[in-house]
Protein backbone atom coordinates (compact mmCIF):
# COMPACT_ATOMS: atom_id res chain seq x y z
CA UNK A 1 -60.12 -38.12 -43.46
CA UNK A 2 -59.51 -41.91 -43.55
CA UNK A 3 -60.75 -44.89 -41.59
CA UNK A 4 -59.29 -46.24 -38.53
CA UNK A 5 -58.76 -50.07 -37.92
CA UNK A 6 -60.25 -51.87 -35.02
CA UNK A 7 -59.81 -54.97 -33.27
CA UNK A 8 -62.14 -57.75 -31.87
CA UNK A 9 -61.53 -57.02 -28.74
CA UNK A 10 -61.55 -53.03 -28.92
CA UNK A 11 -64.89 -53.57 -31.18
CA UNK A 12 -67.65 -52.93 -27.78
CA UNK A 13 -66.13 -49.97 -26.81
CA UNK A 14 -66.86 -48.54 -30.15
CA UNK A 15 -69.95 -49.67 -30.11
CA UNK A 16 -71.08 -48.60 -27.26
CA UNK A 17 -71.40 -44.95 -28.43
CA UNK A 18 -74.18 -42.82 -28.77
CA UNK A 19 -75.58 -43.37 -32.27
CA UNK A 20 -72.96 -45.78 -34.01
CA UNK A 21 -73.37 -48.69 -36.29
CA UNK A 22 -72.46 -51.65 -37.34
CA UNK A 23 -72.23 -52.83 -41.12
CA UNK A 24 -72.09 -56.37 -42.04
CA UNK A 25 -71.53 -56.12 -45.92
CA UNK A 26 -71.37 -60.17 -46.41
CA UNK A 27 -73.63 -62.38 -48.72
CA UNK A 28 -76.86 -62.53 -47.00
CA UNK A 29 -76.70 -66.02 -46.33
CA UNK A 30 -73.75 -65.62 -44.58
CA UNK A 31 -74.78 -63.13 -42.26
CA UNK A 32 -78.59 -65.12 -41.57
CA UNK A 33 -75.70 -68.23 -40.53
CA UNK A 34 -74.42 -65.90 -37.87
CA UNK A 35 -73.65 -62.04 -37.09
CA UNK A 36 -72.15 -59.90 -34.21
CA UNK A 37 -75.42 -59.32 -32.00
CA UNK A 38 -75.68 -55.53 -33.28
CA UNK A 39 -75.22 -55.56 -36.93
CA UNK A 40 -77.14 -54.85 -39.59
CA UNK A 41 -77.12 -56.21 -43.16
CA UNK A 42 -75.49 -53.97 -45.86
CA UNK A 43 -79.28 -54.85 -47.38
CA UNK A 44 -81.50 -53.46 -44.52
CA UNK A 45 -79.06 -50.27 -43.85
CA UNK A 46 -81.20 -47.28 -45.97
CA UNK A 47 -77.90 -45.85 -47.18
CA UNK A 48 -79.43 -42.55 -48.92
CA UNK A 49 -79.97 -41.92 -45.13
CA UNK A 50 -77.29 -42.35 -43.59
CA UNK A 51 -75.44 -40.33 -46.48
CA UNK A 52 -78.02 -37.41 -45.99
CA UNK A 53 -77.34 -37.18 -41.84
CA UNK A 54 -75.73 -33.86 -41.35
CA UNK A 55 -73.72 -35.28 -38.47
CA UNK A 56 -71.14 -37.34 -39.99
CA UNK A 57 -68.90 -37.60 -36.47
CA UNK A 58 -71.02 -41.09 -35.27
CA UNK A 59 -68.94 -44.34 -35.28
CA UNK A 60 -69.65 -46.55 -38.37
CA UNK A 61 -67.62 -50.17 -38.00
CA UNK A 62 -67.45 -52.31 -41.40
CA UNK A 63 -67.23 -55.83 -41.09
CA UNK A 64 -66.84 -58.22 -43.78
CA UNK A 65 -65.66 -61.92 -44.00
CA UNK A 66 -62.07 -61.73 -42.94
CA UNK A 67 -61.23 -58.19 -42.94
CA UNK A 68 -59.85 -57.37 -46.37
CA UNK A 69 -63.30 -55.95 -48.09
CA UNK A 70 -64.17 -54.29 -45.14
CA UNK A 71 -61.18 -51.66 -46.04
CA UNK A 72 -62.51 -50.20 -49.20
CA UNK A 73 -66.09 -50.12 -47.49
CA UNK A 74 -64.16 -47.88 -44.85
CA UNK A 75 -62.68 -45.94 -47.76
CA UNK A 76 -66.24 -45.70 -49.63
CA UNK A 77 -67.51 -43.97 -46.11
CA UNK A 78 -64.81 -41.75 -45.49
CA UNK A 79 -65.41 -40.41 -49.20
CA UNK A 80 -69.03 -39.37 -48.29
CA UNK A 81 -67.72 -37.26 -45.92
CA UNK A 82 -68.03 -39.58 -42.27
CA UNK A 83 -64.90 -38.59 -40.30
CA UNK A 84 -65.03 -42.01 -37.02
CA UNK A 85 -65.16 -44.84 -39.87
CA UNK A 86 -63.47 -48.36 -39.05
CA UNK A 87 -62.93 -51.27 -40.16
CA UNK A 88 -62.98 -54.53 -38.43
CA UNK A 89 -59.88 -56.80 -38.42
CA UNK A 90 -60.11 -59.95 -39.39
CA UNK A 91 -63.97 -59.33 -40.01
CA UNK A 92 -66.45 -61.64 -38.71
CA UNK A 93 -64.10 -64.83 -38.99
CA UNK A 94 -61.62 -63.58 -36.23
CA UNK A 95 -65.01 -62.13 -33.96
CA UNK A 96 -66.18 -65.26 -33.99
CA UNK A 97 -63.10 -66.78 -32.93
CA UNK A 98 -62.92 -64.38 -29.94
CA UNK A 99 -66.63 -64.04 -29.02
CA UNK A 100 -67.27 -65.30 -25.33
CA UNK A 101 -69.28 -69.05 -25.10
């Protein structure tokens, strides 16, 4: 199974589902400077976890710094057997472009 992307502006939607998640996997400096409302730190996520759920169907979004690293995070997922994986375009540089005031 392999990842899906998503945009900015498809991102709440997502989100909005029962049980899903959102992965920031940036520098933790960068996320404590700012971060989409809902997303948790690559660093605070207990990953042995999440890997162990036996429900693997939940949405998991990725977001990174522009959208490129993101990817093989998506791919990493997918591999541990999570079948509604995406990653975020243009990570957290386009959201924060698009993010209402």
């Amino acid at each position: 199974m392999s990842f899906k992307r998503i945009s900015c502006n498809d991102i709440q939607q997502v989100l909005e589902t029962k049980d899903s998640i959102l992965i920031d996997i940036r520098d933790n400096n960068s996320y404590q400077a700012g971060h989409i409302d809902t997303a948790q730190h690559i660093d605070s996520v207990d990953l042995d976890a999440l890997y162990s759920r036996e429900e693997k169907d939940f949405p998991i979004v990725i977001c990174c710094y522009h959208g490129h690293s993101s990817l093989s995070a998506a791919g990493f997922f997918c591999e541990k057997g999570f079948t509604n994986v995406y990653s975020l375009d243009g990570g957290y540089a386009a959201w924060a472009l698009t993010k209402p005031l």
